[in-house]
C-alpha atoms as a PDB file:
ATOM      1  CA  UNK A   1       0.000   0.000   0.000  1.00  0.00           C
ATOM      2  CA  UNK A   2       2.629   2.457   0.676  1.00  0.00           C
ATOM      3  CA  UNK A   3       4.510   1.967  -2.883  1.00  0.00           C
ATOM      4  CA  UNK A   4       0.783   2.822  -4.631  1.00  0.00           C
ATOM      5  CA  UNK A   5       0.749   5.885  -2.017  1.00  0.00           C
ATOM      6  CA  UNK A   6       4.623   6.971  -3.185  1.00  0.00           C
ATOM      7  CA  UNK A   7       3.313   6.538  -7.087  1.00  0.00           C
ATOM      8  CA  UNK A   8       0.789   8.103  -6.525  1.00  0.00           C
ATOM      9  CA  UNK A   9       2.429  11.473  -5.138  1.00  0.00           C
ATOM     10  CA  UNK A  10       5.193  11.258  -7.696  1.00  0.00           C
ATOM     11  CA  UNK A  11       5.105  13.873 -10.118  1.00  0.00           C
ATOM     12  CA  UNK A  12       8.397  13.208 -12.209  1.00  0.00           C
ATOM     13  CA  UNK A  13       6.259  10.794 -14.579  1.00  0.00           C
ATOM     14  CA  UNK A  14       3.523  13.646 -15.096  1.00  0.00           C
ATOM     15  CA  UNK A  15       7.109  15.922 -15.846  1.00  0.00           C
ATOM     16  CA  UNK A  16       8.075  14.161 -18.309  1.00  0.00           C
ATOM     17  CA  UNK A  17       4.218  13.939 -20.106  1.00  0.00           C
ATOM     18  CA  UNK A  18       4.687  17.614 -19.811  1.00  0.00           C
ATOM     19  CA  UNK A  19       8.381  17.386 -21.059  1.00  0.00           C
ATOM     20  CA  UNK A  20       7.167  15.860 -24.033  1.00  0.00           C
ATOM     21  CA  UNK A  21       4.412  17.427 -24.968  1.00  0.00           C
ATOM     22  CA  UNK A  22       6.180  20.435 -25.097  1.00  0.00           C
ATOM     23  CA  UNK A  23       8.906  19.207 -27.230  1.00  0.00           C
ATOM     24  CA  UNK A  24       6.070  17.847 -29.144  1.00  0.00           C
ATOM     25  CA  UNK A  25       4.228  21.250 -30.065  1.00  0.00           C
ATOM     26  CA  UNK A  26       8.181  22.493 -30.784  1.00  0.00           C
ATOM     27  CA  UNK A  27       8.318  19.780 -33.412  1.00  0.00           C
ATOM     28  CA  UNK A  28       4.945  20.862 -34.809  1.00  0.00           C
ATOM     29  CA  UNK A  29       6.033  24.557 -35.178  1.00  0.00           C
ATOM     30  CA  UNK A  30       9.125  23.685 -36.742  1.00  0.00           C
ATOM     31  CA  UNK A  31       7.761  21.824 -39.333  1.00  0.00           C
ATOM     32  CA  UNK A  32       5.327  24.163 -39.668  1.00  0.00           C
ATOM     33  CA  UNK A  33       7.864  27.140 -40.326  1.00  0.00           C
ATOM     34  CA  UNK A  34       9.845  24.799 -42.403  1.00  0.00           C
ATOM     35  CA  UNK A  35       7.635  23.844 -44.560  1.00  0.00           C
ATOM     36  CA  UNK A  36       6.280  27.683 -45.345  1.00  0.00           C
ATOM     37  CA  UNK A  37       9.607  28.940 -46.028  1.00  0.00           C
ATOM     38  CA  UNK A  38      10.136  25.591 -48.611  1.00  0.00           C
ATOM     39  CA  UNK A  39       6.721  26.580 -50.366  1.00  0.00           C
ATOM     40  CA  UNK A  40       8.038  30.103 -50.508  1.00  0.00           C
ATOM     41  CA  UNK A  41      11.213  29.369 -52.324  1.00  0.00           C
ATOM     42  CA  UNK A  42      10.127  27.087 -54.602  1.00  0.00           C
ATOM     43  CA  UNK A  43       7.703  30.430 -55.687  1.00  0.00           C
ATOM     44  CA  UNK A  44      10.817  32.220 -55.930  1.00  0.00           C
ATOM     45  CA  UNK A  45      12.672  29.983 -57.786  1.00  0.00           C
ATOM     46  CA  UNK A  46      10.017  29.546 -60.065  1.00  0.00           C
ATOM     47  CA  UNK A  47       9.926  32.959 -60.450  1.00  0.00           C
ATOM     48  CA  UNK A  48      13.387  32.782 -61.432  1.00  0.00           C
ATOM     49  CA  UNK A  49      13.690  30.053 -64.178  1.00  0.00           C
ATOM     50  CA  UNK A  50      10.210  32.141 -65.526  1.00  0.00           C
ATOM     51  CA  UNK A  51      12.095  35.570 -65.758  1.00  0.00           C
ATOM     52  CA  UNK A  52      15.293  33.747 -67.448  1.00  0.00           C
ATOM     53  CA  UNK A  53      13.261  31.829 -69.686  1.00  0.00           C
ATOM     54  CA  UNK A  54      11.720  34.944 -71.223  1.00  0.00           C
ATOM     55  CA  UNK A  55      14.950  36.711 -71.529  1.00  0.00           C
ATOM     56  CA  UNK A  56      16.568  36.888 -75.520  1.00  0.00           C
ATOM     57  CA  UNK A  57      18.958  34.421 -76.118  1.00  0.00           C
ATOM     58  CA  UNK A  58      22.434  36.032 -76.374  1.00  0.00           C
END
């Protein structure tokens, strides 16, 4: 009975849920932000290989 009373007033398990869940919502943002920035330099690139393609051959 006493090891369920010492689980049960052990917060280093609900620490590390927290821990996680944190590093969890990181990992969301990142890809996120990563994944923006890709789709925004693919438009510029595309951009790119547009504005050369219409410039006269030299």
């Amino acid at each position: 009975m006493k090891t369920l009373a010492k689980f049960a007033k052990c917060e280093s398990g609900a620490t590390a849920i927290e821990y996680g869940l944190i590093a969890a919502l990181i990992g969301v943002a990142i890809i996120t932000v990563v994944n923006n920035v890709g789709t925004e330099i693919q438009g510029t690139f595309t951009d790119v290989q547009t504005g050369l393609q219409k410039r006269p051959a030299v």
